[in-house]
Protein backbone atom coordinates (compact mmCIF):
# COMPACT_ATOMS: atom_id res chain seq x y z
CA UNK A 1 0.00 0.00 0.00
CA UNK A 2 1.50 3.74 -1.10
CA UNK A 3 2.58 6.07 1.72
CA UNK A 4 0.03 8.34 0.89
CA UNK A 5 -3.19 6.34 0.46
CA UNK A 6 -2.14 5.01 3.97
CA UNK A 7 -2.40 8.08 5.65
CA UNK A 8 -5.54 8.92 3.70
CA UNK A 9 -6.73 5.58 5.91
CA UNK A 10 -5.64 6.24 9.19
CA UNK A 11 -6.18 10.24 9.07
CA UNK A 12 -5.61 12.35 12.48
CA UNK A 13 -7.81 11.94 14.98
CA UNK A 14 -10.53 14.43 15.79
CA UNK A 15 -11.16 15.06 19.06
CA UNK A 16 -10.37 18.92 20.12
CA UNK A 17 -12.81 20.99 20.98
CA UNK A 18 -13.43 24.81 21.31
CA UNK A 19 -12.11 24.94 24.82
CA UNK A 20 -8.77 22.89 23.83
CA UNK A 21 -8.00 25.37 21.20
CA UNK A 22 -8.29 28.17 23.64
CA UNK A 23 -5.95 26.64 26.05
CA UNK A 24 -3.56 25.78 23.12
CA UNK A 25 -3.18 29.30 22.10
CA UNK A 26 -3.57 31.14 25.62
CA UNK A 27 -1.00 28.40 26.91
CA UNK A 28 1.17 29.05 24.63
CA UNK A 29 1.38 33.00 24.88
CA UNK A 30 1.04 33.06 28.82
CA UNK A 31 4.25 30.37 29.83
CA UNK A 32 6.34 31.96 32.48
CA UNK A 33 7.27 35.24 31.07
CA UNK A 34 4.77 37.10 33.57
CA UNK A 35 6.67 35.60 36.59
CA UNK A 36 10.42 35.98 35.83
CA UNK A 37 9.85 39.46 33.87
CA UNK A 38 7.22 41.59 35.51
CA UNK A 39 9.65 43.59 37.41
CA UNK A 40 12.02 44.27 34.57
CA UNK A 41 8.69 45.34 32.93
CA UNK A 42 7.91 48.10 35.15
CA UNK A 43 12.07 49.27 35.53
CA UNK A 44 11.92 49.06 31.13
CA UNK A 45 8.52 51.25 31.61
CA UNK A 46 8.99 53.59 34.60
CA UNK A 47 6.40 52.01 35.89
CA UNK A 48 3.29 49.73 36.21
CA UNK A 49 0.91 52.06 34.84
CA UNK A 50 3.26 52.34 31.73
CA UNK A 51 3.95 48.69 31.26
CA UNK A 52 -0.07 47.95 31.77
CA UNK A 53 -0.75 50.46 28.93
CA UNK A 54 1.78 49.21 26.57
CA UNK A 55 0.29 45.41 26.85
CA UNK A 56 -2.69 46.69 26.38
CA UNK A 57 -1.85 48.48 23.15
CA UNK A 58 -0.11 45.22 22.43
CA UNK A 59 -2.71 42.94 22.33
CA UNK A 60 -5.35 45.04 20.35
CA UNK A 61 -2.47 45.88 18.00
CA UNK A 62 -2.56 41.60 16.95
CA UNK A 63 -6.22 41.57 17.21
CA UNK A 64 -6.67 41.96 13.18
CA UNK A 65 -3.54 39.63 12.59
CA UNK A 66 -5.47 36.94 14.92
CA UNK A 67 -8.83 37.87 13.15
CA UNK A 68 -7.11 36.72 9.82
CA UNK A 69 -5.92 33.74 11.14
CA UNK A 70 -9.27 32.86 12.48
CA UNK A 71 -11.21 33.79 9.00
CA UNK A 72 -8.07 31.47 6.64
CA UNK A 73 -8.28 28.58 9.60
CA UNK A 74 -12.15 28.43 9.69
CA UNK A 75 -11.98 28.09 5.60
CA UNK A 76 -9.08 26.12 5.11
CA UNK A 77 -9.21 23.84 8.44
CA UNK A 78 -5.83 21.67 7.66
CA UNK A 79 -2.55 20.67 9.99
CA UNK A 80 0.15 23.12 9.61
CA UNK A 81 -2.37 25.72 7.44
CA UNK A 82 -0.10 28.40 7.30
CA UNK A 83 1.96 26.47 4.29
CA UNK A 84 -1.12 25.81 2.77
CA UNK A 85 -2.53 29.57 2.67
CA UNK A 86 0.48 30.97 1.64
CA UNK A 87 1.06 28.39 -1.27
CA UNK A 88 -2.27 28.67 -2.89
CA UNK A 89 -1.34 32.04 -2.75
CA UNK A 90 1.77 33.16 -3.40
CA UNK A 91 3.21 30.04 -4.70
CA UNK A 92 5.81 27.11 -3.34
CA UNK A 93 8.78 29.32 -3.10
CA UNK A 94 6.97 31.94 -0.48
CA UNK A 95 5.33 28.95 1.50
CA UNK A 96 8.70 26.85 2.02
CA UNK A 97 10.63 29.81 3.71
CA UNK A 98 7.58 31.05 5.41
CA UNK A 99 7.10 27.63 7.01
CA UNK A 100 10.74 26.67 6.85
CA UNK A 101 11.30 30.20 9.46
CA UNK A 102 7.95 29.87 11.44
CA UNK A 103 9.50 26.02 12.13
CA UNK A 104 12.47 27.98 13.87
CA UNK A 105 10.53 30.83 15.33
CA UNK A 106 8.28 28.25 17.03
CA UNK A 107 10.50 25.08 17.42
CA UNK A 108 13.13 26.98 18.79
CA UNK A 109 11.11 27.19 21.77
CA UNK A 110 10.84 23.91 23.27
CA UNK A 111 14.22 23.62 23.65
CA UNK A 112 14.07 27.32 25.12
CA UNK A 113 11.10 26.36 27.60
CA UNK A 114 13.16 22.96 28.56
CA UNK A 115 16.14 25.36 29.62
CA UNK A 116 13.35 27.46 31.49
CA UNK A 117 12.21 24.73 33.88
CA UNK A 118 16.26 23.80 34.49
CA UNK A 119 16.50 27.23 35.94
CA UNK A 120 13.49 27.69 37.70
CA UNK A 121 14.14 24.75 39.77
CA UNK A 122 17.78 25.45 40.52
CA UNK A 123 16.65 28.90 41.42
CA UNK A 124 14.06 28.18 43.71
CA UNK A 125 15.01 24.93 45.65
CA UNK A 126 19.11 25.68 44.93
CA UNK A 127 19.35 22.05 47.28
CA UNK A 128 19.26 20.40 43.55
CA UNK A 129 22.19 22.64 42.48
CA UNK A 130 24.76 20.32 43.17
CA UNK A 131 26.84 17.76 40.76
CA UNK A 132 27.94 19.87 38.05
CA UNK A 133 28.43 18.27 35.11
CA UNK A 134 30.11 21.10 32.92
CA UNK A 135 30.30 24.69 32.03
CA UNK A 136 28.58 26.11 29.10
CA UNK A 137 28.52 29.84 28.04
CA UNK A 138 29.19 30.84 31.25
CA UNK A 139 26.21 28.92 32.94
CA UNK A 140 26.43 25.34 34.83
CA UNK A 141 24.63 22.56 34.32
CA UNK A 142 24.01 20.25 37.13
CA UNK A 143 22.65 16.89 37.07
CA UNK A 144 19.79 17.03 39.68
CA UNK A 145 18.10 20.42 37.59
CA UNK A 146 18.68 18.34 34.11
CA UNK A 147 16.90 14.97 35.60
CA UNK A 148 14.01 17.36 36.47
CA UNK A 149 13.91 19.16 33.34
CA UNK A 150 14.38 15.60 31.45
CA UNK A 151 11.25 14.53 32.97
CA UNK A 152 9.35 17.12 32.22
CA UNK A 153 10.44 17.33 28.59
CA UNK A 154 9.78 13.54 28.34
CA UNK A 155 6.59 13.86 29.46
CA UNK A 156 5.50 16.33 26.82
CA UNK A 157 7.07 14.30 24.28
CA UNK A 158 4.95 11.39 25.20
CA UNK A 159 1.85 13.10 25.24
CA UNK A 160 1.88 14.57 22.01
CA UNK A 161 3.46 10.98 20.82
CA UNK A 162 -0.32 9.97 22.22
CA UNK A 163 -2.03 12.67 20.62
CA UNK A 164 -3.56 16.13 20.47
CA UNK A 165 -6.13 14.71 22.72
CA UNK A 166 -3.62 13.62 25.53
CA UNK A 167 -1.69 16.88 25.19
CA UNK A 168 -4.99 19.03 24.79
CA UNK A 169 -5.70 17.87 28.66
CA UNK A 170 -2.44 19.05 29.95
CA UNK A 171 -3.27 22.92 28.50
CA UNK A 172 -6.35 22.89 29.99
CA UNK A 173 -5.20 21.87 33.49
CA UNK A 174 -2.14 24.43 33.15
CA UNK A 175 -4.53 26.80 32.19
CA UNK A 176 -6.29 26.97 35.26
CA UNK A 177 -3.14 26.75 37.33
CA UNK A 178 -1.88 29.85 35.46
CA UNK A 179 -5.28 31.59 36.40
CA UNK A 180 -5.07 30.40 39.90
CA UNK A 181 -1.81 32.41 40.28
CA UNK A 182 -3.51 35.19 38.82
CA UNK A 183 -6.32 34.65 41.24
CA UNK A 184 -3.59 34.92 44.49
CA UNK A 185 -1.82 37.89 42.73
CA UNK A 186 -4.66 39.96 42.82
CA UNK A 187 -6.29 38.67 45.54
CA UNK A 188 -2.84 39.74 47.67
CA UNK A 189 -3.05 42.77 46.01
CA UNK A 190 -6.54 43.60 47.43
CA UNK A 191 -5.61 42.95 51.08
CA UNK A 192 -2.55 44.14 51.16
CA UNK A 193 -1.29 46.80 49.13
CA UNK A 194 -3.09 49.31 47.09
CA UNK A 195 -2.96 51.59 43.65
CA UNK A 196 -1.47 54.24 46.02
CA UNK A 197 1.29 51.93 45.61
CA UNK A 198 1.57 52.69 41.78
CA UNK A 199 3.11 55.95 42.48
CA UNK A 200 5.03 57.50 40.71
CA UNK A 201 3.06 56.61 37.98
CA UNK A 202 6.03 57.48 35.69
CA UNK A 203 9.46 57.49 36.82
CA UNK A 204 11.51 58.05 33.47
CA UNK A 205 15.63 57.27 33.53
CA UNK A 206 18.31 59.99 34.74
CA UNK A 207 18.26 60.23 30.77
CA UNK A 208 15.17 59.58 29.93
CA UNK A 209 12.20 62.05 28.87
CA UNK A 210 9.55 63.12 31.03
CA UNK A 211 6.82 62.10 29.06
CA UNK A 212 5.02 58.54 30.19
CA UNK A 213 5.23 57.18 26.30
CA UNK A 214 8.85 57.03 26.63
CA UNK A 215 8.36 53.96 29.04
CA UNK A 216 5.36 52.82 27.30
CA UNK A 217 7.27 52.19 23.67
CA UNK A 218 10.44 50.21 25.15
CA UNK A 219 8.01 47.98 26.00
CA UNK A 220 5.49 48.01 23.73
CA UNK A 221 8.15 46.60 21.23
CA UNK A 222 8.71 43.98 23.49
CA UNK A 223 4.98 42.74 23.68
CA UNK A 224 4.73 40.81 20.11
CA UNK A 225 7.16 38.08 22.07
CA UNK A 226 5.11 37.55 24.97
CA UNK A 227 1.92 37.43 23.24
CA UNK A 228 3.30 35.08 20.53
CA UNK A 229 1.91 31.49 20.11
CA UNK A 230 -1.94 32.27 19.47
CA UNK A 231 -0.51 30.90 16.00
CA UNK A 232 -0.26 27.92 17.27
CA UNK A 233 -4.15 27.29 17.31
CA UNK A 234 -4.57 27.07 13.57
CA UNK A 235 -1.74 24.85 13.41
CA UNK A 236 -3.88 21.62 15.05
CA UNK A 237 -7.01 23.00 13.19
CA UNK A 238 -7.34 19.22 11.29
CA UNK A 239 -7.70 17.79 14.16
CA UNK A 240 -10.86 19.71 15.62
CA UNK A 241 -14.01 17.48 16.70
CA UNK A 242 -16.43 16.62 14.01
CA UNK A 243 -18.96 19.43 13.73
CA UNK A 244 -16.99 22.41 15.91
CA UNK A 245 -18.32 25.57 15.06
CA UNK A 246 -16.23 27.07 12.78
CA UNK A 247 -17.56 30.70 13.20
CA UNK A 248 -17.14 30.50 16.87
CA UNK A 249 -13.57 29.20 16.02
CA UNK A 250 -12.83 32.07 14.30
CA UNK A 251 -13.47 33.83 17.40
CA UNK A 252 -11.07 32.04 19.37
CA UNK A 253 -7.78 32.71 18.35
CA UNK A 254 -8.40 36.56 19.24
CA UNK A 255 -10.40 35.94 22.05
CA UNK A 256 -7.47 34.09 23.64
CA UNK A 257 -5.19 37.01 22.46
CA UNK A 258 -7.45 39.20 24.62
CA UNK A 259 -7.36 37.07 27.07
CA UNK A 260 -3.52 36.84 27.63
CA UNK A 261 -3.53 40.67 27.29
CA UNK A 262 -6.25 40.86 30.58
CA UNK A 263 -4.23 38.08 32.11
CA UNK A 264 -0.82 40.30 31.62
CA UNK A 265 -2.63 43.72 32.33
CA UNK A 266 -4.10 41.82 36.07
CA UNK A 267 -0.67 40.35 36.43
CA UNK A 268 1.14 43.58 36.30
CA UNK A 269 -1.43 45.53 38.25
CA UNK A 270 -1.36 43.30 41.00
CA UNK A 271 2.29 42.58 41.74
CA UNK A 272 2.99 46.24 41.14
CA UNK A 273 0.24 47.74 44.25
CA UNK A 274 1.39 44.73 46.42
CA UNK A 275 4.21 47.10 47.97
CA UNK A 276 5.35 50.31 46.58
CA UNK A 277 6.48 49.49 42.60
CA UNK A 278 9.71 50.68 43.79
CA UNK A 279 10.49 48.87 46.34
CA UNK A 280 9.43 45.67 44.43
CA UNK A 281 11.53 45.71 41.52
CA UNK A 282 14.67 45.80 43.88
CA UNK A 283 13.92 41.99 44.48
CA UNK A 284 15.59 39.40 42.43
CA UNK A 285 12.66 37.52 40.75
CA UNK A 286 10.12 39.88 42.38
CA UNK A 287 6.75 38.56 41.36
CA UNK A 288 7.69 35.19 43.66
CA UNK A 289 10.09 37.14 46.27
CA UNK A 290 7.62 39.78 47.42
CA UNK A 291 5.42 37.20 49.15
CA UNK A 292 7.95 35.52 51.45
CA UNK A 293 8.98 39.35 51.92
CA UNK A 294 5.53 40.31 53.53
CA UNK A 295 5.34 37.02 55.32
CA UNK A 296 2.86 35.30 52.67
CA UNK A 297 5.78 31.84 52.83
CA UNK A 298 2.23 29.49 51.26
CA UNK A 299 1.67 31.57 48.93
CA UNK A 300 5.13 32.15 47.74
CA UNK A 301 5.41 27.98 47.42
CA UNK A 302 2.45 27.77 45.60
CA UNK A 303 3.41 30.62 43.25
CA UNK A 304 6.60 28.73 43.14
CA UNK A 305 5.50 25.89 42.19
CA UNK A 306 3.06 27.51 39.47
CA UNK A 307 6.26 28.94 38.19
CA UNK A 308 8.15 26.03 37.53
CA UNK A 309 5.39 24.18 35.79
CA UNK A 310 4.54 27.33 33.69
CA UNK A 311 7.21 26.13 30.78
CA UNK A 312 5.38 23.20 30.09
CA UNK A 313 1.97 24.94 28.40
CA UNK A 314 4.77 26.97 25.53
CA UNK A 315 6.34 23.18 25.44
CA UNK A 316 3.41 21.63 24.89
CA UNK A 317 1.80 23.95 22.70
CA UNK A 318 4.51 24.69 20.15
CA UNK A 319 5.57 21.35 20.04
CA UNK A 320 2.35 20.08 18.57
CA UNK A 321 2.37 23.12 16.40
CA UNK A 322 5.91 23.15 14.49
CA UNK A 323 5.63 19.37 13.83
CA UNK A 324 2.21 20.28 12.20
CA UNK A 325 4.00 23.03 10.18
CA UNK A 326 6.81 20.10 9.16
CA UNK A 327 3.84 17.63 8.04
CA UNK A 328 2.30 20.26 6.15
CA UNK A 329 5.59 21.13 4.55
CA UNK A 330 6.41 17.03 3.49
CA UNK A 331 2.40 16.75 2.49
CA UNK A 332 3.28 19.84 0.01
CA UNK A 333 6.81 17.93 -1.23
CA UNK A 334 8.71 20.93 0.43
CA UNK A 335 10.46 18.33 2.59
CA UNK A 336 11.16 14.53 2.00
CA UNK A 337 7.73 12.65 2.22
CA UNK A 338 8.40 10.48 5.53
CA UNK A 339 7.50 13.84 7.11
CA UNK A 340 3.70 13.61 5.94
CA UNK A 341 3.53 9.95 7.42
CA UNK A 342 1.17 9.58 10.42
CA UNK A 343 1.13 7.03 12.79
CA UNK A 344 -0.91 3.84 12.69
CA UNK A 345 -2.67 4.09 15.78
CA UNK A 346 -2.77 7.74 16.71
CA UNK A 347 -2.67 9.80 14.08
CA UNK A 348 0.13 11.99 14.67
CA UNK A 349 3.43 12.65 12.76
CA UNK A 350 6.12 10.83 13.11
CA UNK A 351 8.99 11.85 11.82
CA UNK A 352 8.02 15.67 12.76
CA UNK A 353 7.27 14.61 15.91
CA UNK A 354 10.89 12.53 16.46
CA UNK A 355 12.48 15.45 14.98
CA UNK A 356 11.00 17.63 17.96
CA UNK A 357 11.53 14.99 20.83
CA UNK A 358 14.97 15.12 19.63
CA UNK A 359 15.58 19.10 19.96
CA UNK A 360 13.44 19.30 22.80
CA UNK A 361 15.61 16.28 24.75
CA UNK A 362 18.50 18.52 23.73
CA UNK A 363 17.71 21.30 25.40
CA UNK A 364 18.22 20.94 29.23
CA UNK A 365 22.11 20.28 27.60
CA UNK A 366 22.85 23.52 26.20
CA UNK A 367 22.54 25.59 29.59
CA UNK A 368 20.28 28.71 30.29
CA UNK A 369 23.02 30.69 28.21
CA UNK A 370 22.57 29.20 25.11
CA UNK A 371 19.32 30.03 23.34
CA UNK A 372 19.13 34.11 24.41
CA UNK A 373 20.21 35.25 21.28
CA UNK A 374 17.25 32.94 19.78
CA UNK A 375 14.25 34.57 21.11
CA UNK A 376 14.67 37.94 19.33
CA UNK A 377 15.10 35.35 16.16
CA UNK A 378 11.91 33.54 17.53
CA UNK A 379 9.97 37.38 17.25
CA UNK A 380 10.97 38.11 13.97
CA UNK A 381 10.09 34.15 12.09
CA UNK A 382 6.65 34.67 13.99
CA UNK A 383 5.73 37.97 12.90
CA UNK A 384 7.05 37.48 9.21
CA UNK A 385 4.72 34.48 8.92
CA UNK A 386 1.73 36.52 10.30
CA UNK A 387 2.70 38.98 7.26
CA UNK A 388 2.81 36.10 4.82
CA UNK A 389 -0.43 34.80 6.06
CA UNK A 390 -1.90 38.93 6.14
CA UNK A 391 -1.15 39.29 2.47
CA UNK A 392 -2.78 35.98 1.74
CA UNK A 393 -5.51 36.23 3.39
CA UNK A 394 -5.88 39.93 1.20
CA UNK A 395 -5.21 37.99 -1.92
CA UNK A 396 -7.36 35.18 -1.38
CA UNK A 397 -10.40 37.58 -1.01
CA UNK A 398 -9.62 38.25 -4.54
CA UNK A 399 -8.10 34.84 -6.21
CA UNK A 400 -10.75 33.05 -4.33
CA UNK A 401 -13.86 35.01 -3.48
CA UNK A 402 -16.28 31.84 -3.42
CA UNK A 403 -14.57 29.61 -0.89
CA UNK A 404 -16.55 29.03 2.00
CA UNK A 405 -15.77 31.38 4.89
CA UNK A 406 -17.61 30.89 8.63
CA UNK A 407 -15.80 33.24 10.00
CA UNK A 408 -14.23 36.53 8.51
CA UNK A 409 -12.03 39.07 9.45
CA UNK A 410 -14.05 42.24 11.23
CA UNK A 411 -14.10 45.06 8.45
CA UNK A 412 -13.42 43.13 5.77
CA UNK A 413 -10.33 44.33 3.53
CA UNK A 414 -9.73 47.17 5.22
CA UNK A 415 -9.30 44.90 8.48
CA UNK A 416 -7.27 42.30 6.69
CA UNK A 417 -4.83 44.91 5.86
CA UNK A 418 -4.77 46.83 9.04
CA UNK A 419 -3.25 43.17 9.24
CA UNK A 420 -0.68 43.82 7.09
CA UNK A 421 0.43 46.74 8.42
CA UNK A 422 0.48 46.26 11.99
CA UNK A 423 3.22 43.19 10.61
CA UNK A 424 5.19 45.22 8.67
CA UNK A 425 5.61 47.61 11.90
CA UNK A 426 6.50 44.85 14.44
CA UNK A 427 9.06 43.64 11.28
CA UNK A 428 10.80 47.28 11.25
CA UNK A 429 11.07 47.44 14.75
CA UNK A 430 12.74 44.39 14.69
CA UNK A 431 14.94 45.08 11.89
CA UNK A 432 16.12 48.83 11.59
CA UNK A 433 18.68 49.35 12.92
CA UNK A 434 18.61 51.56 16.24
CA UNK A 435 15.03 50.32 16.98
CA UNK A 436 14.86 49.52 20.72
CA UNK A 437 14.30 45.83 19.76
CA UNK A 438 16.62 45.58 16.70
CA UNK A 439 18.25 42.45 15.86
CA UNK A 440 22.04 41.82 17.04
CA UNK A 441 25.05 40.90 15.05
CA UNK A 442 24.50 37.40 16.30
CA UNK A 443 20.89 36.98 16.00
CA UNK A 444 21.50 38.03 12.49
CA UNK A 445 23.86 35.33 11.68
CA UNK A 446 21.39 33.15 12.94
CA UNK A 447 19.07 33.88 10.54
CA UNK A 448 21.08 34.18 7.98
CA UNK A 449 22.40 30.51 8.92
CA UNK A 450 18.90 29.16 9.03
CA UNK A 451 18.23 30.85 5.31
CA UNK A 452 21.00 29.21 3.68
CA UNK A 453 20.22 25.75 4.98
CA UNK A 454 16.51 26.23 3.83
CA UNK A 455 17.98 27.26 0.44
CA UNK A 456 20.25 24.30 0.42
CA UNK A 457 17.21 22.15 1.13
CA UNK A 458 15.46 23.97 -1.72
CA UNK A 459 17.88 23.31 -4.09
CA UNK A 460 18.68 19.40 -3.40
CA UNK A 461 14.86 18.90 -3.64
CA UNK A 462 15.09 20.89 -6.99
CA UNK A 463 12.91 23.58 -6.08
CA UNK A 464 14.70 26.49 -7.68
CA UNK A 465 16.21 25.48 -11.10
């Protein structure tokens, strides 16, 4: 029997629902970035008010990329969609490097998240820092942290080796562990500090300007990182539950966005009025220091231990995601065709899948040195995939104005290229030089690197003659 009427037989399964979706994509976005980097929000902003502004402006500022993805998902409902869309679009050239880059922007982070949970637990019960093993970049690795983070990155692995099913479960009780910590942030916040304690509301640098919008851009450019990964809901979008709702799918991808940006904006409130901002940010890892400070020691466990299992939603989440977006690339003939083989009894990828255990396994190796220069890298693939996808969602209203739509964007053209253009801002931030979030020399040559294997690829496949 061929390869490909084979996985015409066994098919992925279909078994996620609206709610899984949402916990995908808000999963994904939310990870741990709210506990390690809240304080260096507010220093970067002057401020909580500044900070809370600048996410907000962040999140509505993706709302008509996430409406796109919503209307081209909802139409075009297949694993790894993003290579599809831009293909039937703008041809097999465009779709291999937009896929080939989004597989870096997104796979890049398991590895990254692996690292995460290393850390966390050697920073918080620093018993387990003992045995080192070697000296990487300037950080240690020691055996205790890497069993833990081994585990955890096995389990992932095995879950999504089981299926979007068995992995949907784990984002949906990390989900509500991530709210519960919201829950105890603000809670804290109500009955113990105050929004006196937001004063100054702007507090610029000794060279810094006066006015509050100089600390709400620095971080403003920063948002597009923390809020990316709702792109990792259209990814699984073959394997949604026989009659979902596709309008109400639509919705999702920007209600989660919204979300996240309510779930930051709560976050930031909270742990800034617990004590005077000021005085907070002088803590090393503030957001989970503060509450042994004012004698909260529970709490601080529980926020703790929230902390440390935060990594594994962006794990999870991406993981499933990029070795959709390599299946959709081998089901296209972008890359060899063992990539668009499924397995017999669950219905997921396999050799996308492997390929992901392996760089995910990897990770806990490389130290918490290693993959900084990648998450800049990891902005840029994202946001030049949501242009891709933009444009062809623009072009598609044109090329194909009779497909079936459930969903589409809010204001029509015009919205789809408000689309555009938000992209092709968060791109020029990213790549003009001066910009406060401008690529370095090294994050350069890692794209550049990345390019010129792609091409490579390209050309042994025969792609470009």
């Amino acid at each position: 029997m061929s390869s490909s009427t084979e996985n015409k037989e066994i098919g992925m399964k279909k078994t996620l629902s609206l709610w899984n979706f949402f916990t995908i994509g808000f999963g994904a976005i939310i990870g741990t970035g709210w506990v390690l980097l809240v304080g260096d929000w507010m220093i970067i902003g002057g401020g909580p008010t500044a900070a809370i502004i600048a996410f907000i402006i962040g999140s509505i500022f993706l709302l008509p990329i996430g409406a796109v993805f919503g209307e081209l998902t909802a139409a075009i409902p297949v694993a790894g969609g993003i290579v599809e869309y831009v293909s039937r679009t703008f041809g097999d050239k465009p779709s291999y490097f937009t896929g080939w880059f989004l597989a870096l922007g997104n796979g890049i982070l398991c590895p990254w998240e692996a690292i995460a949970v290393s850390t966390l637990v050697g920073e918080f019960i620093p018993q387990l820092k003992i045995i080192p093993l070697y000296n990487i970049m300037g950080a240690t690795v020691y055996l205790p942290t890497l069993l833990v983070s081994l585990a955890f990155a096995v389990y992932v692995i095995r879950l999504n080796f089981r299926g979007a099913s068995a992995a949907a479960k784990l984002q949906g009780f990390l989900t509500k562990l991530l709210l519960a910590g919201m829950v105890i942030a603000m809670g804290i916040s109500i009955f113990k500090g105050g929004p006196q304690n937001m004063q100054p509301i702007y507090k610029p640098s000794s060279s810094g300007s006066g006015s509050i919008w100089m600390g709400i851009l620095p971080v403003l450019v920063m948002t597009p990182f923390f809020y990316a990964g709702f792109d990792t809901i259209p990814q699984q979008a073959e394997e949604a539950a026989e009659g979902l709702d596709w309008n109400k799918f639509g919705r999702v991808i920007s209600i989660s966005l919204l979300a996240a940006g309510i779930f930051y904006v709560i976050c930031i409130y909270s742990f800034g009025t617990i004590v005077p901002w000021e005085k907070f940010v002088t803590y090393n890892i503030p957001a989970l220091t503060i509450l042994s400070v004012i004698g909260l020691r529970v709490f601080s466990k529980v926020m703790i231990f929230i902390a440390i299992m935060g990594p594994l939603g962006p794990m999870n989440s991406f993981f499933g995601a990029t070795s959709r977006i390599l299946l959709a690339m081998g089901r296209k003939g972008q890359l060899p065709e063992k990539f668009k083989e499924l397995d017999k009894k669950n219905g997921t990828p396999k050799v996308p899948n492997t390929i992901m255990a392996v760089l995910t396994i990897i990770g806990p190796f490389l130290g918490k040195n290693m993959l900084v220069p990648l998450t800049n890298v990891s902005s840029l693939a994202f946001i030049f995939a949501c242009f891709m996808v933009s444009a062809a969602c623009l072009r598609m209203r044109k090329t194909e104005p009779d497909i079936p739509r459930p969903y589409k964007v809010p204001g029509g053209k015009f919205g789809i290229s408000l689309a555009c253009i938000t992209s092709l801002i968060i791109i020029g931030l990213l790549i003009i030089p001066g910009s406060p979030a401008a690529l370095n020399t090294v994050e350069w040559i890692i794209v550049a690197i990345w390019f010129l294997i792609g091409l490579t690829f390209m050309l042994l496949r025969g792609k470009i003659v």
